[in-house]
C-alpha atoms as a PDB file:
ATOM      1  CA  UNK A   1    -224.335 -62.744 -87.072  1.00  0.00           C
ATOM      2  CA  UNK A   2    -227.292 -65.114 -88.265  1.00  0.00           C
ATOM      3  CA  UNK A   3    -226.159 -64.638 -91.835  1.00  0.00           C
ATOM      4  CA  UNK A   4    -222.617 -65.638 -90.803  1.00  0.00           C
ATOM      5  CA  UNK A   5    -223.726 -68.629 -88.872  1.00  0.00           C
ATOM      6  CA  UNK A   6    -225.552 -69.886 -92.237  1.00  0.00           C
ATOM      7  CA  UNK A   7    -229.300 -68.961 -90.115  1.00  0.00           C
ATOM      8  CA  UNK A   8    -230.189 -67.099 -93.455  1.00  0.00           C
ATOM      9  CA  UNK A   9    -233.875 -68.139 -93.356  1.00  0.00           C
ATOM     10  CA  UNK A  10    -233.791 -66.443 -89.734  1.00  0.00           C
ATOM     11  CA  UNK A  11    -231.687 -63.329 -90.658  1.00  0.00           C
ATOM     12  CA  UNK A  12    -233.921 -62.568 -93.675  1.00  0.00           C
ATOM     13  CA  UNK A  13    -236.996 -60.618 -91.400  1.00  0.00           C
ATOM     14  CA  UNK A  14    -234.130 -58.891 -89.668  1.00  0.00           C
ATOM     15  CA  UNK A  15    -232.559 -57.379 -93.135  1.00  0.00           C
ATOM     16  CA  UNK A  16    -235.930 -56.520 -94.193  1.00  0.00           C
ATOM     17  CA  UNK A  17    -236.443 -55.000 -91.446  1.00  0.00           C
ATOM     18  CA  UNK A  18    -233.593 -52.944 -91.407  1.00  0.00           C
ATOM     19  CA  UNK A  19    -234.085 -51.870 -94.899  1.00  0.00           C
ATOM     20  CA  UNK A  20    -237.400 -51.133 -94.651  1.00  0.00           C
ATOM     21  CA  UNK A  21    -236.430 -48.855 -91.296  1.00  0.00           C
ATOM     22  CA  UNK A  22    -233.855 -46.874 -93.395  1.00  0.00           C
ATOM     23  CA  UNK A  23    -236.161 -45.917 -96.161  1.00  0.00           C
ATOM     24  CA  UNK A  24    -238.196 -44.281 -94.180  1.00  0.00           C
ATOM     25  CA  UNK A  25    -235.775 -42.776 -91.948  1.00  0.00           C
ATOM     26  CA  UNK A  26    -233.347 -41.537 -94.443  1.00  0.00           C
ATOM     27  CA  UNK A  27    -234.737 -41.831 -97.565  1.00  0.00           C
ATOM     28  CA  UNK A  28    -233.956 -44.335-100.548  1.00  0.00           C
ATOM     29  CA  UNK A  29    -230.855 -42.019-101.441  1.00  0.00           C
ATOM     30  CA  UNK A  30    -228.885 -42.114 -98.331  1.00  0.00           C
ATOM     31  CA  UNK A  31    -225.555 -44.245 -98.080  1.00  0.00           C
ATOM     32  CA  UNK A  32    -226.733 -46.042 -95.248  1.00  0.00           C
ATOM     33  CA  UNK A  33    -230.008 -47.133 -97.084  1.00  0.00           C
ATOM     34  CA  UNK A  34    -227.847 -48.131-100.077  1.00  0.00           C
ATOM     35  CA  UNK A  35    -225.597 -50.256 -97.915  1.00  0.00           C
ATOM     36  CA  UNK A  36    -228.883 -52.034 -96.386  1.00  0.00           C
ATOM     37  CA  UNK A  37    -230.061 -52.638-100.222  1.00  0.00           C
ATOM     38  CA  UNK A  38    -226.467 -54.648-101.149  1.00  0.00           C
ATOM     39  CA  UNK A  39    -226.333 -56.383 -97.680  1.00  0.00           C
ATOM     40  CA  UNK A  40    -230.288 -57.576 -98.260  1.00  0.00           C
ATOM     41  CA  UNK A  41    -229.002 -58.412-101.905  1.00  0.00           C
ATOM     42  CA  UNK A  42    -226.254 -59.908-100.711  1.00  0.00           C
ATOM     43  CA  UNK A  43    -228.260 -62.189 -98.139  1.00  0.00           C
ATOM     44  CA  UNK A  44    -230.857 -63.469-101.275  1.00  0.00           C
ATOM     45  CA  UNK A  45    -228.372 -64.310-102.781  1.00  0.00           C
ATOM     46  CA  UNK A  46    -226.658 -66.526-100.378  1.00  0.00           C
ATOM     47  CA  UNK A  47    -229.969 -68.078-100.043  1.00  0.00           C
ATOM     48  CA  UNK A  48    -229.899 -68.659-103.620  1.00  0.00           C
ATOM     49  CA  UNK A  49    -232.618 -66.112-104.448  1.00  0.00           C
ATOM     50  CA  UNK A  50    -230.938 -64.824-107.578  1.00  0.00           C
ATOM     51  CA  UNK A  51    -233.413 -62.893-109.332  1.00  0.00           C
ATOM     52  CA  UNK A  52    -234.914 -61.741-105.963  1.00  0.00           C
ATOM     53  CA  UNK A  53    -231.901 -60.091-105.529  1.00  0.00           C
ATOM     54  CA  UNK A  54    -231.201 -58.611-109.079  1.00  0.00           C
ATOM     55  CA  UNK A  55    -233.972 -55.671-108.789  1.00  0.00           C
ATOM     56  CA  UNK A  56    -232.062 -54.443-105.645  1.00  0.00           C
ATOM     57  CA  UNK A  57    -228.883 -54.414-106.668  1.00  0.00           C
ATOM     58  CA  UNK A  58    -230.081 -52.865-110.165  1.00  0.00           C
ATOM     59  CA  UNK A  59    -231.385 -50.378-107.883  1.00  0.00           C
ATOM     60  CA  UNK A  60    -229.025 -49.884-105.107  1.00  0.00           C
ATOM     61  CA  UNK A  61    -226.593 -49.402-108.391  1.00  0.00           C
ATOM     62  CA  UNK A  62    -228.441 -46.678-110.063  1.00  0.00           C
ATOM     63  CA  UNK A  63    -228.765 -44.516-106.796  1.00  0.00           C
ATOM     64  CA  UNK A  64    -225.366 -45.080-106.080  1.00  0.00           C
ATOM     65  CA  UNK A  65    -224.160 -43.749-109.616  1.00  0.00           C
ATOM     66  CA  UNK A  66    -226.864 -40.867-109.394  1.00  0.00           C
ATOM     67  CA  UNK A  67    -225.799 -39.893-105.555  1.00  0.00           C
ATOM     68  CA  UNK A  68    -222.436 -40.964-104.996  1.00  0.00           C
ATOM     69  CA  UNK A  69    -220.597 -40.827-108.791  1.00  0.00           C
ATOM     70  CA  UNK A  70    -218.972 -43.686-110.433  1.00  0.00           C
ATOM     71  CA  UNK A  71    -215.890 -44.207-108.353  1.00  0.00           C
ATOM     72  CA  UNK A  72    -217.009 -43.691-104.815  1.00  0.00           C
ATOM     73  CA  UNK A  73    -216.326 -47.040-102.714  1.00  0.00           C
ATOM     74  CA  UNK A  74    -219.633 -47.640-101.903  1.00  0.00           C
ATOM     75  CA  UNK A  75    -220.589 -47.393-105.460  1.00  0.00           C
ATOM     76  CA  UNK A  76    -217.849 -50.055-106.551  1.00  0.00           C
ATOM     77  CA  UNK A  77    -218.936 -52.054-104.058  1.00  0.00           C
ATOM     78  CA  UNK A  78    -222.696 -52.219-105.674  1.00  0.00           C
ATOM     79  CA  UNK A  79    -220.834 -52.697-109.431  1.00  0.00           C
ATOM     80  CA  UNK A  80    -219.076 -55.651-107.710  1.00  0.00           C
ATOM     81  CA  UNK A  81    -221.991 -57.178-106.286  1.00  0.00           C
ATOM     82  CA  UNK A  82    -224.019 -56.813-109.367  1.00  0.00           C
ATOM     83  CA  UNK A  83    -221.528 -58.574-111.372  1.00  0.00           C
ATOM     84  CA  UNK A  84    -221.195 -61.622-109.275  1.00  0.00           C
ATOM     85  CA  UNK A  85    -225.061 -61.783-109.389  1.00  0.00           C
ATOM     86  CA  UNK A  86    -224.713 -61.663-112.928  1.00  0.00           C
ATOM     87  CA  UNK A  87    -221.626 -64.492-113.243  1.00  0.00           C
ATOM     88  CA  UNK A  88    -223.843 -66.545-110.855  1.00  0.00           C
ATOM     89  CA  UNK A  89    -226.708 -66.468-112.688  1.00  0.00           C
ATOM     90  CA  UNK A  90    -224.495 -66.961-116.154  1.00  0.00           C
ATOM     91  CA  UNK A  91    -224.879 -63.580-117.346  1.00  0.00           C
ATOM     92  CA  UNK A  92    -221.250 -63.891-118.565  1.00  0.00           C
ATOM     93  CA  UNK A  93    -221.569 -61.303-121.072  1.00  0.00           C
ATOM     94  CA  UNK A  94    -223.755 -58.536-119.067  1.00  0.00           C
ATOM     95  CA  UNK A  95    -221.484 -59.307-116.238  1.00  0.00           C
ATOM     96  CA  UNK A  96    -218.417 -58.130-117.982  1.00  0.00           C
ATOM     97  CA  UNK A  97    -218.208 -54.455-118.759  1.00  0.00           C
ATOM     98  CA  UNK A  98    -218.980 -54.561-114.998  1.00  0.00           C
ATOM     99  CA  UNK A  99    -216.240 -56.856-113.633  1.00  0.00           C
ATOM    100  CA  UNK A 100    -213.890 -54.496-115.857  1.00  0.00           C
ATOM    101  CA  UNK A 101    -215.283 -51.226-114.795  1.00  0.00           C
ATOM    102  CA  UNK A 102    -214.939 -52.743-111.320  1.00  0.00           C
ATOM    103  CA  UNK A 103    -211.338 -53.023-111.602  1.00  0.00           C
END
């Protein structure tokens, strides 16, 4: 909700938070942790936090591929993400095998 309103400096703890609560609940690998790594991503980057963002979507990407297989939603969801990071931060070129894969 805090995110939506635009509170992002206020939401941040709250993500962290959550995230941090997942990985040691259910482990780094688990789909619910993974969503909590692209919805933190997702809020840095909102805030304009680019490359604070870029490690955990790298991340929440890998796992996904290792745990869930290329085509699984949530996995397309994490390519997605990671390629608008990348066309944000003008990573035209990296961004594109991704955008096409995402397709």
């Amino acid at each position: 909700l805090l995110q939506e309103l635009g509170e992002l400096r206020e939401a941040r703890p709250l993500y962290e938070e959550g995230l941090r609560g997942r990985r040691e609940a259910l482990g780094d690998r688990h789909p619910d942790t993974l969503g909590s790594i692209n919805n933190m991503a997702t809020l840095l980057m909102d805030m304009g936090e680019l490359r604070e963002a870029r490690p955990l979507l790298e991340e929440g990407l890998r796992v996904c591929r290792e745990t869930l297989g290329d085509h699984h939603p949530g996995t397309l969801s994490s390519i997605n993400s990671m390629a608008t990071l990348l066309m944000d931060m003008g990573e035209l070129q990296e961004a594109r095998p991704l955008c096409e894969e995402g397709l």
